[in-house]
PDB file of N, CA and C in Angstrom:
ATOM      1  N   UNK A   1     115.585  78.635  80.800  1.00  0.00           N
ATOM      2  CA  UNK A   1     115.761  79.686  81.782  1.00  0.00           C
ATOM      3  C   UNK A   1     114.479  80.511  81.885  1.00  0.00           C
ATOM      4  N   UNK A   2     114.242  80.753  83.239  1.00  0.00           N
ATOM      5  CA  UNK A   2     112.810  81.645  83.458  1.00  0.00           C
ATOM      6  C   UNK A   2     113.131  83.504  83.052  1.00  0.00           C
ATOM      7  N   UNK A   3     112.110  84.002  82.462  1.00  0.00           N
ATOM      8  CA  UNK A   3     112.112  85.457  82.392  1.00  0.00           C
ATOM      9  C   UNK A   3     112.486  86.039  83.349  1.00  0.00           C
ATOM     10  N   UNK A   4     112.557  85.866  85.085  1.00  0.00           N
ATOM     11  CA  UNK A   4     113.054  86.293  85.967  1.00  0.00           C
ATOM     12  C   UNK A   4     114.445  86.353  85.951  1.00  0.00           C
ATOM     13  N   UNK A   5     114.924  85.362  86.072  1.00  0.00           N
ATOM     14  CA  UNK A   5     116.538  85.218  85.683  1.00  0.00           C
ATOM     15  C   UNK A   5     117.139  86.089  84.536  1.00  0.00           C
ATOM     16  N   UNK A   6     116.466  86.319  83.470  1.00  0.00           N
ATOM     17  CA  UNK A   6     116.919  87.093  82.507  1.00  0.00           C
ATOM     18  C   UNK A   6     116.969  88.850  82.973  1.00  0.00           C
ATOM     19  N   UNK A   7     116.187  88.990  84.190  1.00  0.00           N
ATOM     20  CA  UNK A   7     116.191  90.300  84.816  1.00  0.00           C
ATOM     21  C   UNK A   7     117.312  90.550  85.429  1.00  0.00           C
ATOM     22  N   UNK A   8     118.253  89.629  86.059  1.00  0.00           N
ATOM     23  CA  UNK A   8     119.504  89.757  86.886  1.00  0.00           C
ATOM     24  C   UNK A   8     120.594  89.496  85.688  1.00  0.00           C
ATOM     25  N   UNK A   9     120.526  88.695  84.616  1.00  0.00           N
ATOM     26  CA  UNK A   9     121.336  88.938  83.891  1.00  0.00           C
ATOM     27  C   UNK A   9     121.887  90.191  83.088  1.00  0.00           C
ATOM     28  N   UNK A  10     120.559  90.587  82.942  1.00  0.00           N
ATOM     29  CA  UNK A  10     120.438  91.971  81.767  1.00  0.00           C
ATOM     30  C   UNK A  10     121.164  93.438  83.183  1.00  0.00           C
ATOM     31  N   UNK A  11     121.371  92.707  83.976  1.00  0.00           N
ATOM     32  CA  UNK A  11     121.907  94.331  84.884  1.00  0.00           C
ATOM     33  C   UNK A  11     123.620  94.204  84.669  1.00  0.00           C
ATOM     34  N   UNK A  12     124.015  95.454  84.965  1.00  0.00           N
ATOM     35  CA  UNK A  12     125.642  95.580  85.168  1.00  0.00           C
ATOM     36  C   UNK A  12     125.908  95.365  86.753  1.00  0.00           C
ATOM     37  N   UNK A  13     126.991  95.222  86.385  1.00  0.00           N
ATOM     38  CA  UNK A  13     128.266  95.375  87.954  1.00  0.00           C
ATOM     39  C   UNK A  13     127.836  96.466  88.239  1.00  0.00           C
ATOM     40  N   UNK A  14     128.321  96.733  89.580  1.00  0.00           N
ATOM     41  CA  UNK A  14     127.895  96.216  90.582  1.00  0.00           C
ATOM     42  C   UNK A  14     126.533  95.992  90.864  1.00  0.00           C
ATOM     43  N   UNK A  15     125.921  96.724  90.425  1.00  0.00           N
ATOM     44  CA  UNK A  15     124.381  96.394  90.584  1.00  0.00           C
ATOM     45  C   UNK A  15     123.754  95.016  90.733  1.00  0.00           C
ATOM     46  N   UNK A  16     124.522  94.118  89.965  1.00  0.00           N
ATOM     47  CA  UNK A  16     123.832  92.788  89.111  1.00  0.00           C
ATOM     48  C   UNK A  16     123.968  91.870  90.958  1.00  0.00           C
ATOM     49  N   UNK A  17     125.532  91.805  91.239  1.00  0.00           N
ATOM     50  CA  UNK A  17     125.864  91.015  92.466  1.00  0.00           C
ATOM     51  C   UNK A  17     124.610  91.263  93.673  1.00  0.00           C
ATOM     52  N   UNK A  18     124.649  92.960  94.045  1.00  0.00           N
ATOM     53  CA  UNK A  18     123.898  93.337  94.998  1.00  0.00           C
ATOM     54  C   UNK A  18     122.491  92.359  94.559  1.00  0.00           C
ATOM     55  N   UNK A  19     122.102  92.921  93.489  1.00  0.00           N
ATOM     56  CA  UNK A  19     120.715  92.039  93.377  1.00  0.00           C
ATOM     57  C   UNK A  19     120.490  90.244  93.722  1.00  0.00           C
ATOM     58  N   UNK A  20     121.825  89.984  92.569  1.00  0.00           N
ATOM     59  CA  UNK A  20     121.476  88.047  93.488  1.00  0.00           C
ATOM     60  C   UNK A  20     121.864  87.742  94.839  1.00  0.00           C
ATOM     61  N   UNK A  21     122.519  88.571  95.111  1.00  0.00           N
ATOM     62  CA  UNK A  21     122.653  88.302  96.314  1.00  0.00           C
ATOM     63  C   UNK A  21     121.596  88.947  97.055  1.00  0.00           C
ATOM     64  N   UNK A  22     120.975  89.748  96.997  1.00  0.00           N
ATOM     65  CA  UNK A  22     119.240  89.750  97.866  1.00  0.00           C
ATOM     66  C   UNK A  22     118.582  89.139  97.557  1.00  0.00           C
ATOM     67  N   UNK A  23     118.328  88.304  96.029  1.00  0.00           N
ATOM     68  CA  UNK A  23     117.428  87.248  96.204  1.00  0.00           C
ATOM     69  C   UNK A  23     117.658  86.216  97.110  1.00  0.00           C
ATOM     70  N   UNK A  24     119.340  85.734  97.157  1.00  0.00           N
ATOM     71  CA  UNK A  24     119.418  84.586  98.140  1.00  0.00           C
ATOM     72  C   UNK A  24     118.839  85.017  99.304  1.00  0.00           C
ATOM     73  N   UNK A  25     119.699  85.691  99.466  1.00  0.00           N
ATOM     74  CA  UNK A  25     119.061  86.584 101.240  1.00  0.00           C
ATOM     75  C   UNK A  25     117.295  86.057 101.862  1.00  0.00           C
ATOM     76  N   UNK A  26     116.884  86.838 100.508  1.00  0.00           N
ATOM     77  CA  UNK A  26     115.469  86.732 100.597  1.00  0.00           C
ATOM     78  C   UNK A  26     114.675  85.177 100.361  1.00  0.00           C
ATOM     79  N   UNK A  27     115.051  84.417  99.648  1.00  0.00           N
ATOM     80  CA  UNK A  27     114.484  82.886  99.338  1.00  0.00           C
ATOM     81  C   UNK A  27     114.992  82.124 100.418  1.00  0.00           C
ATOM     82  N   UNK A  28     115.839  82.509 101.386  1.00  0.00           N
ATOM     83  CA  UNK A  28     116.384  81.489 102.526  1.00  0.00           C
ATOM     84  C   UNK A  28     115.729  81.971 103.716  1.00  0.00           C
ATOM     85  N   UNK A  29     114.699  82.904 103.688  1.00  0.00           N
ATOM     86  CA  UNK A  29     114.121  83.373 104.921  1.00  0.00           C
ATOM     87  C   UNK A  29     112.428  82.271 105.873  1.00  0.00           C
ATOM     88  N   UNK A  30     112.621  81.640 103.894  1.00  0.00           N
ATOM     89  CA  UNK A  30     111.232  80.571 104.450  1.00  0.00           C
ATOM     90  C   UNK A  30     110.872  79.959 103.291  1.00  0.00           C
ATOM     91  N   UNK A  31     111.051  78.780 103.472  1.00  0.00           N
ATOM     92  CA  UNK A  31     109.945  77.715 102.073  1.00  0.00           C
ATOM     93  C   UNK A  31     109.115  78.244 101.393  1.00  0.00           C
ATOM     94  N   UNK A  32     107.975  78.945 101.749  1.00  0.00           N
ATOM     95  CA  UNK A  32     107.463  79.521 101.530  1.00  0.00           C
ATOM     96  C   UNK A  32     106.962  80.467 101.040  1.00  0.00           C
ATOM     97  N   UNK A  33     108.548  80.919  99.879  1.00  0.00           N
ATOM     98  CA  UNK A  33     108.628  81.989  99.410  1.00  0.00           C
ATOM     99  C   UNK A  33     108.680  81.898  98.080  1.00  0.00           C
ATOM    100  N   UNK A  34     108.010  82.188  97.197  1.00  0.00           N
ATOM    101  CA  UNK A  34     108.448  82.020  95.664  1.00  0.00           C
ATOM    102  C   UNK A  34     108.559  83.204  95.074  1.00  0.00           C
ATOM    103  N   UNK A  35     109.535  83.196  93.943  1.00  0.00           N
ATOM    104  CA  UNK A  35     110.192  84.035  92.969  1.00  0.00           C
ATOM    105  C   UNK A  35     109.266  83.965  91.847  1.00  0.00           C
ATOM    106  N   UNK A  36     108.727  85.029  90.911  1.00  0.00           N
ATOM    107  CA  UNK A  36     108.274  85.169  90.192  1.00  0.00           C
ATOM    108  C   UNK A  36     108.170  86.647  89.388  1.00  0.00           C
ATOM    109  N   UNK A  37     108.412  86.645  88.333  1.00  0.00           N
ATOM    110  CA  UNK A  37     108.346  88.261  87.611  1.00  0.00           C
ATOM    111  C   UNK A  37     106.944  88.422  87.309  1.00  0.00           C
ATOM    112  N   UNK A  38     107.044  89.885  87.925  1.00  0.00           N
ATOM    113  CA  UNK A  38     105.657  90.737  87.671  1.00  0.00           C
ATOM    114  C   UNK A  38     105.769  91.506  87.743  1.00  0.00           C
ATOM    115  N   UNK A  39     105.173  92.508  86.872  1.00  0.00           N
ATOM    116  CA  UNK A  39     105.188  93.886  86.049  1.00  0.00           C
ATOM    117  C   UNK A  39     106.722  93.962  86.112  1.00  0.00           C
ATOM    118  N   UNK A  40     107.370  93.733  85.238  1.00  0.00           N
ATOM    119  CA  UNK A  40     108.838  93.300  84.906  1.00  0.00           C
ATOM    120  C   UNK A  40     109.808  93.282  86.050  1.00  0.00           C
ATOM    121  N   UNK A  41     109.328  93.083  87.156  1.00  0.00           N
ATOM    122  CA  UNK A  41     110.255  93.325  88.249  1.00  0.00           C
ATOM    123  C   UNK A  41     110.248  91.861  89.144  1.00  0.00           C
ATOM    124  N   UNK A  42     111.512  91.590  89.675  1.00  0.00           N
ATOM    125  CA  UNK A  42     111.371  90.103  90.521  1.00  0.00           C
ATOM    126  C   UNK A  42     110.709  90.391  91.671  1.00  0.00           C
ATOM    127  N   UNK A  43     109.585  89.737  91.777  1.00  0.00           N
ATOM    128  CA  UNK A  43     108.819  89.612  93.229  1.00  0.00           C
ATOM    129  C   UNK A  43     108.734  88.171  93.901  1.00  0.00           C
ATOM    130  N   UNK A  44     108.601  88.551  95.521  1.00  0.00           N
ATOM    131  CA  UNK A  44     108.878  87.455  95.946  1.00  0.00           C
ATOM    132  C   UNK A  44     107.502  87.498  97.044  1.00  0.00           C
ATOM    133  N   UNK A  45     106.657  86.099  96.873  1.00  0.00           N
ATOM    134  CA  UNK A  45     105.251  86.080  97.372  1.00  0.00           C
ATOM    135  C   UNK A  45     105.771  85.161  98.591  1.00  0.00           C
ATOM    136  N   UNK A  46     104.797  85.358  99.410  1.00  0.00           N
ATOM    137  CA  UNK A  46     104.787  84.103 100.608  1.00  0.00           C
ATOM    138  C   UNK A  46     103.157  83.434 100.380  1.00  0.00           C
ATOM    139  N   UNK A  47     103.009  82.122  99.972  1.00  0.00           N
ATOM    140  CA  UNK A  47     102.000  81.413  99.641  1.00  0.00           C
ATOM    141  C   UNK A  47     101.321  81.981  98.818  1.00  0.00           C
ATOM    142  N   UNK A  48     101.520  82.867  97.914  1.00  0.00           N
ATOM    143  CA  UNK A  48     101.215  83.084  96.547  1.00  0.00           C
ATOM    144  C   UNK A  48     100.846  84.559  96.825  1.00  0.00           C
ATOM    145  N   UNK A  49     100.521  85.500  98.095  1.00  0.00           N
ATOM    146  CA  UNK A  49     101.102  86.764  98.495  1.00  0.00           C
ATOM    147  C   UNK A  49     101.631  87.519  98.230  1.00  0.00           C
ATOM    148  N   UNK A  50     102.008  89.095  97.561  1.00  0.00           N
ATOM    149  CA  UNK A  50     103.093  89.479  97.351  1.00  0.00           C
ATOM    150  C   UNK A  50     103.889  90.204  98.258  1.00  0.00           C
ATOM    151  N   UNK A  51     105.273  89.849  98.883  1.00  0.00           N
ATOM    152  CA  UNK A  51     105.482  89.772  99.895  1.00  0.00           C
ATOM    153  C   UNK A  51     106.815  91.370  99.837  1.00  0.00           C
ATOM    154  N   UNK A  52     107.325  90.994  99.185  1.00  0.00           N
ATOM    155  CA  UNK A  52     108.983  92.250  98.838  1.00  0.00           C
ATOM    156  C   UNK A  52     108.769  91.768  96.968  1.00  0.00           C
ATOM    157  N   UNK A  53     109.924  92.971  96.749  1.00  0.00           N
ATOM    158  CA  UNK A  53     110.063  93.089  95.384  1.00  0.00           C
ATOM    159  C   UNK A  53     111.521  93.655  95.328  1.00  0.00           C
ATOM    160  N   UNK A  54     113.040  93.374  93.968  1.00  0.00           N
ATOM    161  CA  UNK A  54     114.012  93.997  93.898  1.00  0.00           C
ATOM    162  C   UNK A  54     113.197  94.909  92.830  1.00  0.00           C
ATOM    163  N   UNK A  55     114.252  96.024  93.023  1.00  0.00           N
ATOM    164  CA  UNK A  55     114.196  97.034  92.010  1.00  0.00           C
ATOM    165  C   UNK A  55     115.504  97.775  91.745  1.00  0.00           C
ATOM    166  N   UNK A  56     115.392  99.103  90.964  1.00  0.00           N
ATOM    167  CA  UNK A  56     116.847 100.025  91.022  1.00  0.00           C
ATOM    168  C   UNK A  56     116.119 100.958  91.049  1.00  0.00           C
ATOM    169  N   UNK A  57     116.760 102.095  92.170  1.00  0.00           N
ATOM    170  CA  UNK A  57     116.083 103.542  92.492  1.00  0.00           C
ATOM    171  C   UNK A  57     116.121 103.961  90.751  1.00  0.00           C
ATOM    172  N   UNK A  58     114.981 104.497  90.011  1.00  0.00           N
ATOM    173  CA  UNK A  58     115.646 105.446  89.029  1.00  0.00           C
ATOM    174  C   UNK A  58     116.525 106.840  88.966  1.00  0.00           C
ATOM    175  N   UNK A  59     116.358 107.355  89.920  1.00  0.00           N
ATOM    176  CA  UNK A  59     117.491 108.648  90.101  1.00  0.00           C
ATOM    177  C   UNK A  59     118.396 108.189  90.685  1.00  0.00           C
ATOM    178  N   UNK A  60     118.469 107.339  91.588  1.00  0.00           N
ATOM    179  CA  UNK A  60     119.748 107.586  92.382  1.00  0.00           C
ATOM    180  C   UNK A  60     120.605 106.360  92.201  1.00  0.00           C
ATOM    181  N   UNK A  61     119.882 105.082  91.117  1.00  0.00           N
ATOM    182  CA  UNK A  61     120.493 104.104  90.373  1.00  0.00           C
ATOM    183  C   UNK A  61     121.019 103.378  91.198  1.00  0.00           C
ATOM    184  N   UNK A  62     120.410 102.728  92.321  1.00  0.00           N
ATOM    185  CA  UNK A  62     120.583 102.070  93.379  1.00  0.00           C
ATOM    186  C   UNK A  62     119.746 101.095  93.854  1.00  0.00           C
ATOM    187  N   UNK A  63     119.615  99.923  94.385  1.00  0.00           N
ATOM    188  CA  UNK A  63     119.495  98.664  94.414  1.00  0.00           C
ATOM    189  C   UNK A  63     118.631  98.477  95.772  1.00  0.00           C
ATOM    190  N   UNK A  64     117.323  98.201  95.725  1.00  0.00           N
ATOM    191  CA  UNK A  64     116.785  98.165  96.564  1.00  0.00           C
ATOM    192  C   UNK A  64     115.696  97.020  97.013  1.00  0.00           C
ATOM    193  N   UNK A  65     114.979  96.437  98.232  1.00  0.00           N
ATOM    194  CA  UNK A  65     113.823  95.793  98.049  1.00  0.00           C
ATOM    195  C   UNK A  65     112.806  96.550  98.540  1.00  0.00           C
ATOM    196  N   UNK A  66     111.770  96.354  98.253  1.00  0.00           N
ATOM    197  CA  UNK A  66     110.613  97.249  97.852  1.00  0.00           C
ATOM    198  C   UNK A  66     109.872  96.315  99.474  1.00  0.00           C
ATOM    199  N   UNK A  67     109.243  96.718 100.375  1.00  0.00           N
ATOM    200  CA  UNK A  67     108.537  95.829 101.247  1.00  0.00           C
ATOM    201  C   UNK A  67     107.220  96.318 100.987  1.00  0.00           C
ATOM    202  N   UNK A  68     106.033  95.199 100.382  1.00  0.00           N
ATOM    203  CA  UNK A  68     104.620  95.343  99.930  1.00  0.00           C
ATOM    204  C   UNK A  68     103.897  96.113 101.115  1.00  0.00           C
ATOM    205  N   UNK A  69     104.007  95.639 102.312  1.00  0.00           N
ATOM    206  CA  UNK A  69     103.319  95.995 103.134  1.00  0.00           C
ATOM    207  C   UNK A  69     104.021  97.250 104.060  1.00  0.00           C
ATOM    208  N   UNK A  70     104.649  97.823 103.468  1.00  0.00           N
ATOM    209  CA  UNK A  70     105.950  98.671 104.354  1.00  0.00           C
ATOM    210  C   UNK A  70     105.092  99.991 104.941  1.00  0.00           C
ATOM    211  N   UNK A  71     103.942 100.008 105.111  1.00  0.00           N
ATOM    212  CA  UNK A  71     103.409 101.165 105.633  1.00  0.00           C
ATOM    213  C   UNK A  71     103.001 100.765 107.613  1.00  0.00           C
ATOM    214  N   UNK A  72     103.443  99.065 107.492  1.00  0.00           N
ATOM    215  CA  UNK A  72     103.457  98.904 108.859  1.00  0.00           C
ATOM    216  C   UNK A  72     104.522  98.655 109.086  1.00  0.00           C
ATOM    217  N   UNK A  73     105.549  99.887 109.187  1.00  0.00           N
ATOM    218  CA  UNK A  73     106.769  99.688 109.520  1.00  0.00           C
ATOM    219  C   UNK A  73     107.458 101.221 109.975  1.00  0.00           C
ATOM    220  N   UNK A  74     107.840 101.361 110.764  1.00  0.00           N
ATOM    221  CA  UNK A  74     108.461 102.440 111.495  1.00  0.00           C
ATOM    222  C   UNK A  74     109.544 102.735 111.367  1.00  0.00           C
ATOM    223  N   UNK A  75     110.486 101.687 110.856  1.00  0.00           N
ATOM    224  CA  UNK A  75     111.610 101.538 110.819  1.00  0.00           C
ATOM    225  C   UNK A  75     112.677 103.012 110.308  1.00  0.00           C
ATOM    226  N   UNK A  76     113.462 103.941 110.313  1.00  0.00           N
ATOM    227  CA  UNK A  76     113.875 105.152 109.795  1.00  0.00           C
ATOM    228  C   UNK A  76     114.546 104.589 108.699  1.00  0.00           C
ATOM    229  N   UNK A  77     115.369 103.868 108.542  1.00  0.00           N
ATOM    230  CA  UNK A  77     115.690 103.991 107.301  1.00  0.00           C
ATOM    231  C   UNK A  77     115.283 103.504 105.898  1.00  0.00           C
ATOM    232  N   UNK A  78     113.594 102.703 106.226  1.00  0.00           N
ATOM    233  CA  UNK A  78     112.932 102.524 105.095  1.00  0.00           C
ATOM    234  C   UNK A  78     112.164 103.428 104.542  1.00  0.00           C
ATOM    235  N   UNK A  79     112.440 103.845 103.275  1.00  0.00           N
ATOM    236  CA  UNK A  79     112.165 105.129 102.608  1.00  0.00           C
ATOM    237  C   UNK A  79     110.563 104.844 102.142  1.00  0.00           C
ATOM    238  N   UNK A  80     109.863 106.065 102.225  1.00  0.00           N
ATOM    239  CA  UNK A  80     108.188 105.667 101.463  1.00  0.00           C
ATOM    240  C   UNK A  80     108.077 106.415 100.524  1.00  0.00           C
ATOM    241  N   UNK A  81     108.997 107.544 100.118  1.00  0.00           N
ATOM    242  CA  UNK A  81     108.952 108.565  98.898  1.00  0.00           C
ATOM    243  C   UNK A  81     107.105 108.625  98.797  1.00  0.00           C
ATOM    244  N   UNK A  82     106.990 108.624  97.422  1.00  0.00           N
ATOM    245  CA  UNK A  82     105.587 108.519  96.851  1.00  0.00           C
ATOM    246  C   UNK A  82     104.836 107.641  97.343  1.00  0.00           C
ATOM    247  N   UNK A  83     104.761 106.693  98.158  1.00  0.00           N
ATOM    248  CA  UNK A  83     104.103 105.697  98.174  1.00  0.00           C
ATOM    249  C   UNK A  83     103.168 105.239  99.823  1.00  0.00           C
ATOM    250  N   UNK A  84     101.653 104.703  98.944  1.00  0.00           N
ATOM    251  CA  UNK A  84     101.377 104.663 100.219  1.00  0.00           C
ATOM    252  C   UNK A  84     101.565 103.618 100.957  1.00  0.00           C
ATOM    253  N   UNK A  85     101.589 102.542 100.520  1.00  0.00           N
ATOM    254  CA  UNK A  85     101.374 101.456 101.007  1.00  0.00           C
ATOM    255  C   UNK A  85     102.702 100.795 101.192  1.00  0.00           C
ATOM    256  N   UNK A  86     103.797 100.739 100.074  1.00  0.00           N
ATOM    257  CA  UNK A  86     105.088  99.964 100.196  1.00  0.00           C
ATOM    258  C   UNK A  86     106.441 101.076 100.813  1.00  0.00           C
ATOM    259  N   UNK A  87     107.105 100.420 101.315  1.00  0.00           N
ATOM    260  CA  UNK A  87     108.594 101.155 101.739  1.00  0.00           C
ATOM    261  C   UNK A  87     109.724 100.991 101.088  1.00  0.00           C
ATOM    262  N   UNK A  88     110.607 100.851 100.645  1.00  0.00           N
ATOM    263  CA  UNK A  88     112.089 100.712 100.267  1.00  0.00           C
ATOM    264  C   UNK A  88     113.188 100.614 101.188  1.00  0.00           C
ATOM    265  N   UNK A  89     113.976  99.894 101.059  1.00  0.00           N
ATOM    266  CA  UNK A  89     115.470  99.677 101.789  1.00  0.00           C
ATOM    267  C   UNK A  89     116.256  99.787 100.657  1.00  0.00           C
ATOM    268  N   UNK A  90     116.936 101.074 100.369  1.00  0.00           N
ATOM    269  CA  UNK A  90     118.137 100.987  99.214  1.00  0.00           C
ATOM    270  C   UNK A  90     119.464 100.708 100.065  1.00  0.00           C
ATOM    271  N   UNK A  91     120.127 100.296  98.837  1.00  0.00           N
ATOM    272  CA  UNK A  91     121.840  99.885  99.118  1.00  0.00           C
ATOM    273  C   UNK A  91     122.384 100.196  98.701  1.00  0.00           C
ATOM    274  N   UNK A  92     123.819 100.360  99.009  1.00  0.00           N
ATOM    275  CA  UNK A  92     124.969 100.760  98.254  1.00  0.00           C
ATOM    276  C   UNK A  92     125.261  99.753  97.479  1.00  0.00           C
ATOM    277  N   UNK A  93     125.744  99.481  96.182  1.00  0.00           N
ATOM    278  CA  UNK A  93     126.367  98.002  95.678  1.00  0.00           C
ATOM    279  C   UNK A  93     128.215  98.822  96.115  1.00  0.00           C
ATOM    280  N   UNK A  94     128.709  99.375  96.427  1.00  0.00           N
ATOM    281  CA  UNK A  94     129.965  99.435  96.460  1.00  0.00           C
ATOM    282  C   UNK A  94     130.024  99.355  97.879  1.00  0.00           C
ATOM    283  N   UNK A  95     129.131  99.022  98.681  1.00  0.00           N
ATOM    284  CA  UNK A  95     129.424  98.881 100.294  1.00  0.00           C
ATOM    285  C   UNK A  95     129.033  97.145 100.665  1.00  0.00           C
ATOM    286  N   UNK A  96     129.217  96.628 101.718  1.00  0.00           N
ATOM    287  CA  UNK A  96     129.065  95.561 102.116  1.00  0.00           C
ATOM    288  C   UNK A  96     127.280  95.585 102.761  1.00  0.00           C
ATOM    289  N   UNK A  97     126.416  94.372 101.702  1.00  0.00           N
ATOM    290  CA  UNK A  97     125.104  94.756 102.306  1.00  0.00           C
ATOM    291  C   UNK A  97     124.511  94.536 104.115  1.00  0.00           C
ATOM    292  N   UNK A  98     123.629  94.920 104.688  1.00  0.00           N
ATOM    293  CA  UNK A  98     123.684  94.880 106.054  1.00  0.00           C
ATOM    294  C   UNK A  98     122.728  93.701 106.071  1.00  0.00           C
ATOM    295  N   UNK A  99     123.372  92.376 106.260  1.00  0.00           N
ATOM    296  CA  UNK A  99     122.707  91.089 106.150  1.00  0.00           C
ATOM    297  C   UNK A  99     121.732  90.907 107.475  1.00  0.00           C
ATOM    298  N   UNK A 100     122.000  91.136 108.490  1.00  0.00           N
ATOM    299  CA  UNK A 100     121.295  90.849 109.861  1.00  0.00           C
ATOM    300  C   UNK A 100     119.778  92.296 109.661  1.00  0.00           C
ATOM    301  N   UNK A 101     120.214  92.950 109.547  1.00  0.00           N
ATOM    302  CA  UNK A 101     119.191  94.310 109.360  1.00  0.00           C
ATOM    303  C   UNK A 101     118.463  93.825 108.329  1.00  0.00           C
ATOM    304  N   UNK A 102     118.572  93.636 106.994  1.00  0.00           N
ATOM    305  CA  UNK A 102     117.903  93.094 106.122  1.00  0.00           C
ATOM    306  C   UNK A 102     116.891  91.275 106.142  1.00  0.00           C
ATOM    307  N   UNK A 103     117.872  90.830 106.916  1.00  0.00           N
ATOM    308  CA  UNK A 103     116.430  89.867 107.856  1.00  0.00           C
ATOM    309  C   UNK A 103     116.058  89.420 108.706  1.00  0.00           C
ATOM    310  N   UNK A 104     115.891  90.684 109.385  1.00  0.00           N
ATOM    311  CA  UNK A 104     115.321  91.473 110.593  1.00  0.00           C
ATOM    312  C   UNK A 104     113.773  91.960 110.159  1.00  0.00           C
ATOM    313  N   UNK A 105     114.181  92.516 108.195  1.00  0.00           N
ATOM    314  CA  UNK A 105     113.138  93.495 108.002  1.00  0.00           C
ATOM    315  C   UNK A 105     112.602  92.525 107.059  1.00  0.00           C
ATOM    316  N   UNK A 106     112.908  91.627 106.860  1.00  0.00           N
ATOM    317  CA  UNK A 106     111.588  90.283 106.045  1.00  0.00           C
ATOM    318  C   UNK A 106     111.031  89.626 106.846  1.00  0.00           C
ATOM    319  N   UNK A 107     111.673  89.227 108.061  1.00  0.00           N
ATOM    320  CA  UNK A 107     111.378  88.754 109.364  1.00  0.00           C
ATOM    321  C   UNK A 107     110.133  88.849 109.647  1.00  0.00           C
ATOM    322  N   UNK A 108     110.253  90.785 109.796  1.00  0.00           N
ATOM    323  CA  UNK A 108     109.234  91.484 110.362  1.00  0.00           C
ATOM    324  C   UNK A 108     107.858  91.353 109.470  1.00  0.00           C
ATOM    325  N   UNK A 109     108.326  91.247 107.974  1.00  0.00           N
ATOM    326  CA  UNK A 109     107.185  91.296 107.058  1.00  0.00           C
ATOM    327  C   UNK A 109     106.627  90.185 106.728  1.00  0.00           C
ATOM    328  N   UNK A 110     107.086  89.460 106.881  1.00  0.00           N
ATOM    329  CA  UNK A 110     106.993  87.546 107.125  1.00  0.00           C
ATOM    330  C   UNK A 110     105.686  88.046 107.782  1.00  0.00           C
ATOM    331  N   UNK A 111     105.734  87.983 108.966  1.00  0.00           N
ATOM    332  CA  UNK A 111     105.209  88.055 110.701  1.00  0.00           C
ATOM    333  C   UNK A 111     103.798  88.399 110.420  1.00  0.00           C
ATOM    334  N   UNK A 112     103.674  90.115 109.437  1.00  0.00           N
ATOM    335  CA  UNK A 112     102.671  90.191 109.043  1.00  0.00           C
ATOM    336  C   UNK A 112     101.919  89.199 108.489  1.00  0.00           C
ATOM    337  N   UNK A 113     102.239  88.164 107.680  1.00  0.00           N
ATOM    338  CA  UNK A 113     101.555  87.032 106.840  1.00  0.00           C
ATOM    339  C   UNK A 113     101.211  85.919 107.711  1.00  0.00           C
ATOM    340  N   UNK A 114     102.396  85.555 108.769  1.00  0.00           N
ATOM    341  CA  UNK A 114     102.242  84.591 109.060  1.00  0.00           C
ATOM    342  C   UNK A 114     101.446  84.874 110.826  1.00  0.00           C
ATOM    343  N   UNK A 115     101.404  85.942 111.209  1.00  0.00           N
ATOM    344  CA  UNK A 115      99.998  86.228 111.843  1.00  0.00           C
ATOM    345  C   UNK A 115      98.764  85.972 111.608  1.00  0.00           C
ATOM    346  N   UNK A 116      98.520  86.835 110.837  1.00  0.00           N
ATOM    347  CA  UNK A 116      97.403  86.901 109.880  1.00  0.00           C
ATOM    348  C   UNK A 116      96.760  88.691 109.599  1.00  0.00           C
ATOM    349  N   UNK A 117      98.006  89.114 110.195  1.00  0.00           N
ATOM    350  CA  UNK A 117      97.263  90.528 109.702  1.00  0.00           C
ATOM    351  C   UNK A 117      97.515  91.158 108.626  1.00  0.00           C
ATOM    352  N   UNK A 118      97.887  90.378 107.717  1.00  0.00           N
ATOM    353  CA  UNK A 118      97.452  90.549 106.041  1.00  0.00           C
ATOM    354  C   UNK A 118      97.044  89.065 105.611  1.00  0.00           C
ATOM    355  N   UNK A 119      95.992  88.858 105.220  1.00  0.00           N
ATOM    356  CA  UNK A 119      95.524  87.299 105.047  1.00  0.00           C
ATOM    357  C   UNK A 119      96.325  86.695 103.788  1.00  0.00           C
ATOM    358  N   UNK A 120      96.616  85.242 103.985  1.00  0.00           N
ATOM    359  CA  UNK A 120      96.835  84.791 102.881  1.00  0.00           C
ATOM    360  C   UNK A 120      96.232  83.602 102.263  1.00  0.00           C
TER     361      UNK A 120
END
């Protein structure tokens, strides 16, 4: 078993579901996508890229993907808190996740890569 996998194991309910179930979400958006842990967190590259990342808000203990490039994104409900460059989409794990909205917004971050206006 890979060290990544041991990251979704080691979480609780509800948390744990929300999370594999955004990796699927996220690995069915394009071949092109690989799973790999870095700086202890699952990231997901497009052609070796780093493309989104899961995480858990620390205060508000909530389940989110991190979008690398999220500063070209307008979108209102992706959060930038501290950050300059990446955005956040948190979730409820006790609500039903918003599957079409969520890849809508890898879609979009795909697009960046596979343009070329972030090189890969």
């Amino acid at each position: 078993m890979k060290q990544v996998d041991d990251f979704y194991l080691n979480k609780e309910e509800p948390e744990k579901g929300t999370l594999l179930a955004l990796k699927e979400i996220i690995l069915k958006q394009d071949k092109d996508i690989t799973h790999v842990l870095k700086y202890g967190m699952p990231f997901f590259c497009y052609k070796g890229k780093m493309f989104c990342y899961l995480w858990i808000h620390k205060k508000l203990k909530k389940p989110y993907i991190g979008i690398v490039e999220g500063k070209h994104f307008d979108e209102p409900f992706l959060i930038q808190e501290d950050r300059s460059r990446m955005k956040i989409m948190m979730f409820d794990s006790e609500q039903d996740l918003p599957i079409e909205t969520i890849e809508l917004v890898l879609q979009k971050a795909l697009n960046l890569y596979k343009t070329g206006i972030i090189k890969v």
